[in-house]
N, C-alpha and C. Protein backbone atom coordinates (compact mmCIF):
# COMPACT_ATOMS: atom_id res chain seq x y z
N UNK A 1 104.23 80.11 87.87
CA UNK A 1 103.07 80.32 88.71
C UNK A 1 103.40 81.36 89.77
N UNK A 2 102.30 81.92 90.20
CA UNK A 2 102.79 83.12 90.90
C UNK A 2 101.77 83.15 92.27
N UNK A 3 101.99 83.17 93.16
CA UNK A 3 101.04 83.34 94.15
C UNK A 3 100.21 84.56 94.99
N UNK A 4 99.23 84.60 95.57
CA UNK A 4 98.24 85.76 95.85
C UNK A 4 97.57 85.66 97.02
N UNK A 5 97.92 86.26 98.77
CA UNK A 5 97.16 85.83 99.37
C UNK A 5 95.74 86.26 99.86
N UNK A 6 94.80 86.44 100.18
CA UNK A 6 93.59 87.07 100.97
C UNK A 6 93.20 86.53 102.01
N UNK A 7 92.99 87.69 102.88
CA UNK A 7 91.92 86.89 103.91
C UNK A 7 90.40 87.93 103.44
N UNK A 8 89.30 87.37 103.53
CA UNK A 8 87.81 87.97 103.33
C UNK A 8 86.41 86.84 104.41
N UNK A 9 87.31 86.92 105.65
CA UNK A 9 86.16 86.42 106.12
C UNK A 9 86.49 84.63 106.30
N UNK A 10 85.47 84.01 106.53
CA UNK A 10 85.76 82.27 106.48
C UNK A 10 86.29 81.91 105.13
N UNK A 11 87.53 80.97 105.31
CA UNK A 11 88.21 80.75 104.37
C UNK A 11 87.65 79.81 103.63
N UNK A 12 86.83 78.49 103.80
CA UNK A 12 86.19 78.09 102.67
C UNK A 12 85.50 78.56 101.83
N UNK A 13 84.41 79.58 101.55
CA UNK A 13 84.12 80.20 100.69
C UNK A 13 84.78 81.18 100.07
N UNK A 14 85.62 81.49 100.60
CA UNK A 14 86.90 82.68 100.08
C UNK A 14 87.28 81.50 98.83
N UNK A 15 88.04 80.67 99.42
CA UNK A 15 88.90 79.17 98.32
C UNK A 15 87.58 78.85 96.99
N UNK A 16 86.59 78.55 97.68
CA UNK A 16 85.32 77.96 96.34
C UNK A 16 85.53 78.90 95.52
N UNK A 17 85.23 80.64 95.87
CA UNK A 17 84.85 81.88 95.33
C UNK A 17 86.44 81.69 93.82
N UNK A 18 87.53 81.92 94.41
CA UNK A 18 88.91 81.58 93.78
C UNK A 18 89.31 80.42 92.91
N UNK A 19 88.81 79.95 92.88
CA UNK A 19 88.83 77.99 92.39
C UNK A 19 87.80 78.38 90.98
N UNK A 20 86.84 79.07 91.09
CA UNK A 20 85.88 79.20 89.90
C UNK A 20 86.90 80.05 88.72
N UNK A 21 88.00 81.03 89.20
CA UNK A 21 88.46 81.60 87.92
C UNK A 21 89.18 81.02 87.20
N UNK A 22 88.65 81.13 85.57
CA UNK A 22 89.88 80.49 84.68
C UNK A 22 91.61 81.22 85.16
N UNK A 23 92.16 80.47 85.07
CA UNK A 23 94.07 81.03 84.98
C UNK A 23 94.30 80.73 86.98
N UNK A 24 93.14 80.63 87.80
CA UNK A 24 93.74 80.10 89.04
C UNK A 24 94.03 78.57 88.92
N UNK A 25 95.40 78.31 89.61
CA UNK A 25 95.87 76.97 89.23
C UNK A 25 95.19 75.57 90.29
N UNK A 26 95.48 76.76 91.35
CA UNK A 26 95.74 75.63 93.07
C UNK A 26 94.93 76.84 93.72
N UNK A 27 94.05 76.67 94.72
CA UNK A 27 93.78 77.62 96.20
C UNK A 27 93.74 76.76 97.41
N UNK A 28 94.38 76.92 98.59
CA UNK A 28 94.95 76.78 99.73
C UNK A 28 94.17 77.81 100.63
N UNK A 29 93.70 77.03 101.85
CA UNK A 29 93.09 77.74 103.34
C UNK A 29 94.35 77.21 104.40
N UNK A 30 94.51 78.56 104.70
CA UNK A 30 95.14 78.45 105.66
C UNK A 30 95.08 79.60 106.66
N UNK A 31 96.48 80.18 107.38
CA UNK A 31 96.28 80.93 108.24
C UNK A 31 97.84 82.29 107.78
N UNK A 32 97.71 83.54 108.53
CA UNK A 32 98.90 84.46 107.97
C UNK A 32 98.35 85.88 108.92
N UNK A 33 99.65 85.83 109.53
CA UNK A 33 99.88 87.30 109.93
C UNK A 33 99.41 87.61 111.08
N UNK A 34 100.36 86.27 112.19
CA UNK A 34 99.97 86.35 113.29
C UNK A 34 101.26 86.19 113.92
N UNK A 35 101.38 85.65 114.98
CA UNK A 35 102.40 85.44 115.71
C UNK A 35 102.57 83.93 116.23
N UNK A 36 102.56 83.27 116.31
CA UNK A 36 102.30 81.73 116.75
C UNK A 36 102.52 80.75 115.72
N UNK A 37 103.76 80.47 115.10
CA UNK A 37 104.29 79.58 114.57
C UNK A 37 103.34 78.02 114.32
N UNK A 38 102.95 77.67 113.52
CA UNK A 38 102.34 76.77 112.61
C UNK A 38 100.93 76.60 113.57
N UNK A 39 99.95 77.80 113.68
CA UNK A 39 99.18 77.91 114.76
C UNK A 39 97.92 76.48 113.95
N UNK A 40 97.31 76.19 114.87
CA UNK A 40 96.12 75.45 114.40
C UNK A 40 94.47 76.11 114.33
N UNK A 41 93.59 75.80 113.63
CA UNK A 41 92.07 76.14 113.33
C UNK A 41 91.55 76.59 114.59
N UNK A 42 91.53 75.87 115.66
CA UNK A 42 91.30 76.07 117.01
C UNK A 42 92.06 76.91 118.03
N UNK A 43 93.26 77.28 117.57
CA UNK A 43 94.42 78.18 118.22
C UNK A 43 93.47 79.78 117.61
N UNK A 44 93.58 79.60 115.80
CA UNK A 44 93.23 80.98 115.35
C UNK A 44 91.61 81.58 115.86
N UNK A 45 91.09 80.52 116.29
CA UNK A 45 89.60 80.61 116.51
C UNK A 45 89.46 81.23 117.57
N UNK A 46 90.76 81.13 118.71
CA UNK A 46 90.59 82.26 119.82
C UNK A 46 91.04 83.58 119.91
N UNK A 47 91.28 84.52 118.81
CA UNK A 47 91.57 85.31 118.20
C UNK A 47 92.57 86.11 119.23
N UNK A 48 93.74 85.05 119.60
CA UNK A 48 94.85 85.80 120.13
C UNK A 48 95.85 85.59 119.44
N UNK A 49 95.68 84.46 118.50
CA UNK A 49 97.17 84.35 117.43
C UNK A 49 97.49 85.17 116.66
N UNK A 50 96.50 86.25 116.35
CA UNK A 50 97.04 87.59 115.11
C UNK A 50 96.88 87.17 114.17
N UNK A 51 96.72 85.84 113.57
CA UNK A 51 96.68 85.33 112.19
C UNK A 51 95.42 86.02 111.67
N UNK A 52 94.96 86.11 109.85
CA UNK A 52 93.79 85.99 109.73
C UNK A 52 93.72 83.97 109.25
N UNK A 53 92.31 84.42 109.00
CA UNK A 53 91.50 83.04 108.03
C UNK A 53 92.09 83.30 106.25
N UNK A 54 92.80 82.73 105.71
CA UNK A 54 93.38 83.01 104.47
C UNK A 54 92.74 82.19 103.59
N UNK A 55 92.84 82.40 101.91
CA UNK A 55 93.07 81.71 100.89
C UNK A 55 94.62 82.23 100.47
N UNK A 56 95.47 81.34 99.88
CA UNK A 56 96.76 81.44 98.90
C UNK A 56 96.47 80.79 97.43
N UNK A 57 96.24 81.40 96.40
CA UNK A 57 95.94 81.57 95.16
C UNK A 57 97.36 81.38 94.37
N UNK A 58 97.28 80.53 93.85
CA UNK A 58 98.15 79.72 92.97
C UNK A 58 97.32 80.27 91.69
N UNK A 59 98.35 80.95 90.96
CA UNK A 59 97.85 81.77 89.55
C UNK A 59 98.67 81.83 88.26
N UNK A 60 98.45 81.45 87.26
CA UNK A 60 99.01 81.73 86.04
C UNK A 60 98.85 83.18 85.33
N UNK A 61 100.11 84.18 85.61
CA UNK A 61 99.90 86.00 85.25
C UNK A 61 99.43 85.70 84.09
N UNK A 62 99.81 84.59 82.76
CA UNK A 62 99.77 84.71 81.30
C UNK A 62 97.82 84.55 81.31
N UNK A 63 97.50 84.16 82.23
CA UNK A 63 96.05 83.85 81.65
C UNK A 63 94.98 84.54 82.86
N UNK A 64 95.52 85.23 84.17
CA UNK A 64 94.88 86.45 85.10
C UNK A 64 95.81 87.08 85.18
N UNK A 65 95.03 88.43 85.28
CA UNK A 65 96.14 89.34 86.26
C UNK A 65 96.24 89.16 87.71
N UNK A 66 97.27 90.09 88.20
CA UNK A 66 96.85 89.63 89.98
C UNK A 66 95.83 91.11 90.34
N UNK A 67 95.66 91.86 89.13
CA UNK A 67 94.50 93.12 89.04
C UNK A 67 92.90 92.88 89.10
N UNK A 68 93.37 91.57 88.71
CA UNK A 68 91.39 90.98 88.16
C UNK A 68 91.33 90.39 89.85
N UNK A 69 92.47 89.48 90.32
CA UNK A 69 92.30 88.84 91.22
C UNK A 69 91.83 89.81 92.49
N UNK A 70 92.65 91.31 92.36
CA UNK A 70 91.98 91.83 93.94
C UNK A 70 90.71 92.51 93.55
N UNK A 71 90.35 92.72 92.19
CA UNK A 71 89.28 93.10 92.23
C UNK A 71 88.26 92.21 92.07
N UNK A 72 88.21 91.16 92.10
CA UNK A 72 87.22 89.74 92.34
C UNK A 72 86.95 89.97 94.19
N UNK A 73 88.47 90.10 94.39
CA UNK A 73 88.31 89.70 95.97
C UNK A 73 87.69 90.70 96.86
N UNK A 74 87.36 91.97 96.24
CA UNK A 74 86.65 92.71 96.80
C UNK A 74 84.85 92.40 96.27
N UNK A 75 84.85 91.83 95.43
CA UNK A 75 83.45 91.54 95.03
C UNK A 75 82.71 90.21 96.02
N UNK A 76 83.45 89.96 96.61
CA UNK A 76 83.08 88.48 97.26
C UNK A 76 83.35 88.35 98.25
N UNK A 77 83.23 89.78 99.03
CA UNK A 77 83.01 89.90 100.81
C UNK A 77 82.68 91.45 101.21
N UNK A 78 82.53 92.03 102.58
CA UNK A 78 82.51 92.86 102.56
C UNK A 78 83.22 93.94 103.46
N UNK A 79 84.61 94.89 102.49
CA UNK A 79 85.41 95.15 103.22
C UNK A 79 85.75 96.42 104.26
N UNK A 80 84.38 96.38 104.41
CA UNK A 80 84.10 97.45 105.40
C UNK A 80 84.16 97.13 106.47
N UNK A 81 83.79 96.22 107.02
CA UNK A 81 83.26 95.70 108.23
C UNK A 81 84.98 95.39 109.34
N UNK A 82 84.90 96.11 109.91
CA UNK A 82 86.51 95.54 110.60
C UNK A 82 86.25 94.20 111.36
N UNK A 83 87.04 93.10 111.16
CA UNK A 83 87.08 92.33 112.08
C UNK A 83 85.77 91.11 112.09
N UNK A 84 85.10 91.41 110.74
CA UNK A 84 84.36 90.50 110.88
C UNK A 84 83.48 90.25 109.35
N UNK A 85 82.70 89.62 109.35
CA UNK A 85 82.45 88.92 107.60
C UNK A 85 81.03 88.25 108.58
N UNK A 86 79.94 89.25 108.20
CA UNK A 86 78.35 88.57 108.30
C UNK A 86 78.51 88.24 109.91
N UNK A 87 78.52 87.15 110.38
CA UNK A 87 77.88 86.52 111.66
C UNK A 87 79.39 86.29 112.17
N UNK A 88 80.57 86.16 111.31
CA UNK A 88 81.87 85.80 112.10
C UNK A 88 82.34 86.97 112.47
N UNK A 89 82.79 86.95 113.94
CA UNK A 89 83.59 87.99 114.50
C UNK A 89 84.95 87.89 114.84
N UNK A 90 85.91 88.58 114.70
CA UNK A 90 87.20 88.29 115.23
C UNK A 90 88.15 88.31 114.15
N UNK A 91 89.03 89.33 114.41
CA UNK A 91 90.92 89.55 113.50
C UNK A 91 90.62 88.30 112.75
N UNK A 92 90.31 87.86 112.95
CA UNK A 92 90.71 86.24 112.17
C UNK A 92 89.94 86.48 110.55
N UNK A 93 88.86 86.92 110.75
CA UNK A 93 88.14 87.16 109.96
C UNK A 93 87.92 88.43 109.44
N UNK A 94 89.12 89.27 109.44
CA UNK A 94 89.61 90.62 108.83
C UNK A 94 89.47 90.24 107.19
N UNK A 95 89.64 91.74 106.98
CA UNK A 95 89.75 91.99 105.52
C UNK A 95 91.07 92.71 105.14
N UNK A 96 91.86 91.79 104.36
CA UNK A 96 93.49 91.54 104.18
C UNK A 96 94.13 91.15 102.87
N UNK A 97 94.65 91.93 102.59
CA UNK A 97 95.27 91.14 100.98
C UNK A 97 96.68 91.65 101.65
N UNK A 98 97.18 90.45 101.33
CA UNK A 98 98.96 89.93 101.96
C UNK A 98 99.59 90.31 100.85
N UNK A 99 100.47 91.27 100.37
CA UNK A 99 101.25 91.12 99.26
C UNK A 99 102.89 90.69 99.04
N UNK A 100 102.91 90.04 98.05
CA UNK A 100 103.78 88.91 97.81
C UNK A 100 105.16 89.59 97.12
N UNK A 101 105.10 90.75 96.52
CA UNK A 101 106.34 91.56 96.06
C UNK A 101 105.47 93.41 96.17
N UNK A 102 106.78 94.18 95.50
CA UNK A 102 106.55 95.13 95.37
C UNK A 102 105.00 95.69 94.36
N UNK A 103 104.89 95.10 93.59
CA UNK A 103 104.02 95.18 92.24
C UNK A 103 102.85 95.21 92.56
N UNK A 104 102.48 93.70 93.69
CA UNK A 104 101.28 93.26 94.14
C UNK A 104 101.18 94.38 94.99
N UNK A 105 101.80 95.23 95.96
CA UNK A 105 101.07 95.70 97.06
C UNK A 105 101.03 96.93 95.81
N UNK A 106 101.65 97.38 94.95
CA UNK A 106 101.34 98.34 94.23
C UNK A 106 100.00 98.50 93.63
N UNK A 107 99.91 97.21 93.11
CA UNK A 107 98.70 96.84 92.84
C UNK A 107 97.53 97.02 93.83
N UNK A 108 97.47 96.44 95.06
CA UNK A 108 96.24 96.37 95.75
C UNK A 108 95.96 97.59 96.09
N UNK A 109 97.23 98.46 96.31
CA UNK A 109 96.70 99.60 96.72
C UNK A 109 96.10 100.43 95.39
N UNK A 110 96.20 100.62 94.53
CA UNK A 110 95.30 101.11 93.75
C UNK A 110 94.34 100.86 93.49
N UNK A 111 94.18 99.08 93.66
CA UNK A 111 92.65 98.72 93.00
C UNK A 111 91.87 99.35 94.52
N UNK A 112 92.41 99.50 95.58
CA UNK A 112 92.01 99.61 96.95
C UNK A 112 91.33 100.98 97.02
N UNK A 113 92.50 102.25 96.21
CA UNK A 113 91.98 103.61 96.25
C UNK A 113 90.81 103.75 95.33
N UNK A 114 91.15 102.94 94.11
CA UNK A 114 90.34 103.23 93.46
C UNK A 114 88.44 102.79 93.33
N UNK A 115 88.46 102.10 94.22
CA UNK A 115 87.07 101.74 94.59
C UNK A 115 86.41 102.60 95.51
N UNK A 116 87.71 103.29 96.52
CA UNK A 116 87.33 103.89 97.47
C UNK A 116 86.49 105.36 97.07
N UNK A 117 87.70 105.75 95.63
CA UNK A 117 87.17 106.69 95.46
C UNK A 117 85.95 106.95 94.63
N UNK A 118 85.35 105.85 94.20
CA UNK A 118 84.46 105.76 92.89
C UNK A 118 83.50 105.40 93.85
N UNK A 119 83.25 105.32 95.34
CA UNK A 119 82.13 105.22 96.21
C UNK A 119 81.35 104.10 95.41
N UNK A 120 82.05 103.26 95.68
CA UNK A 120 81.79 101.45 95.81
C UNK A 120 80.82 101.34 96.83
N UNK A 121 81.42 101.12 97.58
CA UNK A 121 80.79 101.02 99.17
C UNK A 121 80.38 102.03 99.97
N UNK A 122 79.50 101.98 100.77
CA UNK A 122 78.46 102.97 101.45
C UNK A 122 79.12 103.70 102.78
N UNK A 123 80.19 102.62 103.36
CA UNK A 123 81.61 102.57 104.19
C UNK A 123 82.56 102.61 104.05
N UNK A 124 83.34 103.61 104.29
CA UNK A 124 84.91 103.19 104.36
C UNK A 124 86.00 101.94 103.55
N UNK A 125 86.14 101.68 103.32
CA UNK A 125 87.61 100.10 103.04
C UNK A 125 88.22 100.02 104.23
N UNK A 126 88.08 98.78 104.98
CA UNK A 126 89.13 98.54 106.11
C UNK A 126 89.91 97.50 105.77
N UNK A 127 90.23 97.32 104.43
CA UNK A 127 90.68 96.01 104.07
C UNK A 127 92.60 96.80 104.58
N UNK A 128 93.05 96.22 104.82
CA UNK A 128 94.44 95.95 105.82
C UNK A 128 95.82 95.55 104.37
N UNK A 129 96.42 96.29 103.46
CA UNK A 129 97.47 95.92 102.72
C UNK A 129 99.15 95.74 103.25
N UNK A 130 99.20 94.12 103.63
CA UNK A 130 100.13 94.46 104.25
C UNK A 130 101.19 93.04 104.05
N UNK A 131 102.68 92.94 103.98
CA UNK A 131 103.25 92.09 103.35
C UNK A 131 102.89 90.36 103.65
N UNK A 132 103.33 89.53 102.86
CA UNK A 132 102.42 88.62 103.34
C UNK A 132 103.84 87.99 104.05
N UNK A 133 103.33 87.09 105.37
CA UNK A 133 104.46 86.52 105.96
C UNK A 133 104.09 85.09 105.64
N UNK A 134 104.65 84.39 106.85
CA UNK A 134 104.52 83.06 106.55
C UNK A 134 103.09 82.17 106.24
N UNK A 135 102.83 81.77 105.60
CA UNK A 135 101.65 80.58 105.53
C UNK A 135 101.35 79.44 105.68
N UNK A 136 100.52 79.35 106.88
CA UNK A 136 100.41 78.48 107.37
C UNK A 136 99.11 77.48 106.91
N UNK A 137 99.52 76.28 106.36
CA UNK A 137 98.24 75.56 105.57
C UNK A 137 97.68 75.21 106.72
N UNK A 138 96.41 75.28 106.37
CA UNK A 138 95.12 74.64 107.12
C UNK A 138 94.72 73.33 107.43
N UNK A 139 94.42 72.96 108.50
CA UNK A 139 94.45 71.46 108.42
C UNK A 139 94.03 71.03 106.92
N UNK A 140 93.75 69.61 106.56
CA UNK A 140 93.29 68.89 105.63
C UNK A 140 91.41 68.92 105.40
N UNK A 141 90.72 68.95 106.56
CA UNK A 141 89.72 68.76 106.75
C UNK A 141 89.07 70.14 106.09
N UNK A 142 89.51 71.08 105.99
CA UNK A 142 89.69 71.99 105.71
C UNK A 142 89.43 72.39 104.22
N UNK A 143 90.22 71.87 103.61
CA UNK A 143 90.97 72.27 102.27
C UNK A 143 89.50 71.81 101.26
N UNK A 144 89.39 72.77 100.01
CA UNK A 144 88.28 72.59 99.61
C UNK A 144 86.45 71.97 100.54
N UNK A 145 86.74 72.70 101.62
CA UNK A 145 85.86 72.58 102.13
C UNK A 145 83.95 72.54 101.71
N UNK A 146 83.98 72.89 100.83
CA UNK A 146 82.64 73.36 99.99
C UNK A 146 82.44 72.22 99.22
N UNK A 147 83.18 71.37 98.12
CA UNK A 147 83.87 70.86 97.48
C UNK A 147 83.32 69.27 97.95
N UNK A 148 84.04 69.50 99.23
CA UNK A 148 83.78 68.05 99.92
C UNK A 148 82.23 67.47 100.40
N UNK A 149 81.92 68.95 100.89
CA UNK A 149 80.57 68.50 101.49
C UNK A 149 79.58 69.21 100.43
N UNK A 150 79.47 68.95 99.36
CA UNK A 150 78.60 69.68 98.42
C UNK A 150 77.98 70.53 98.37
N UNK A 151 78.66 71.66 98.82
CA UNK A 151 77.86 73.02 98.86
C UNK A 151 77.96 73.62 97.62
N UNK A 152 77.10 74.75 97.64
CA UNK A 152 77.57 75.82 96.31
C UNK A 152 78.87 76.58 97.14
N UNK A 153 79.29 77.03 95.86
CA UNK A 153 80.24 78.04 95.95
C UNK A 153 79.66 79.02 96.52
N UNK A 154 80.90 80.29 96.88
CA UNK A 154 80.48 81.66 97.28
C UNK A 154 79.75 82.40 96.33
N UNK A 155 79.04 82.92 96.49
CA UNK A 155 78.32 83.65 95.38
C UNK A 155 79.12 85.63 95.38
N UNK A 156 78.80 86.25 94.16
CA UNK A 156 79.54 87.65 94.48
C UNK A 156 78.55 88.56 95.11
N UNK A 157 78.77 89.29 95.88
CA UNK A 157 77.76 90.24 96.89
C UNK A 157 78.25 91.42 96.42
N UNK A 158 79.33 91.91 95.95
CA UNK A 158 79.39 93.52 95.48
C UNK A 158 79.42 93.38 93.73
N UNK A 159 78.48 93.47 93.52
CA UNK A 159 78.41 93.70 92.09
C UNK A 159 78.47 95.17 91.40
């Protein structure tokens, strides 16, 4: 199993959005790429910890790529917007793919140029490729959040 992180905004619908693909095993909300050691929901919410809002994608390579995965993850937010996702504002809620070895950031950055250059989007890419550090799980209350309280899933917005 191989792991994959993102941030795209509030992390429960990021996790629902991830959880729908065949070959993802496990998805995890948590927090990454801040400064404040095992910060909490309410710590990241005052957007001085540096962390974003994450999913960590637990993946089987034999049955996804981690190619399909960043290009899903650009379909299911929008990564123009610095610093914020619809009505949420704040670093926390950046647009971020954490990469996990050499391959992956090889990876993101191409699927990254290559959208850029095929004028995907009407804006810029501010999505942020940058190594992934520690991860910090999300409280419990948290975890499959959508799931619990019967919502739909994320739906895809860049088609």
């Amino acid at each position: 199993m191989t792991k994959a992180t993102f941030g795209a905004g509030c992390f429960w619908g990021v996790e629902a959005a991830f959880r729908q693909l065949p070959g993802v095993i496990d998805a995890a909300v948590g927090y990454m790429g801040g400064k404040t050691s095992n910060p909490s929901y309410r710590q990241v919410c005052t957007d001085t910890t540096g962390h974003a809002e994450v999913c960590q994608v637990t993946f089987d390579p034999a049955q996804i790529r981690y190619e399909t995965l960043v290009e899903f993850f650009y379909k299911i937010h929008d990564p123009t917007t610095l610093n914020r996702q619809g009505p949420d504002v704040g670093s926390q809620y950046r647009s971020a793919i954490f990469f996990h070895d050499a391959e992956q950031e090889k990876t993101a950055r191409e699927v990254t140029d290559r959208l850029a250059k095929a004028g995907k989007f009407r804006r810029p890419i501010v999505t942020e490729v940058t190594p992934a550090g520690e991860f910090w799980r999300g409280e419990e209350y948290h975890q499959q959040y959508f799931a619990k309280h019967g919502l739909p899933s994320c739906h895809i917005v860049n088609e």
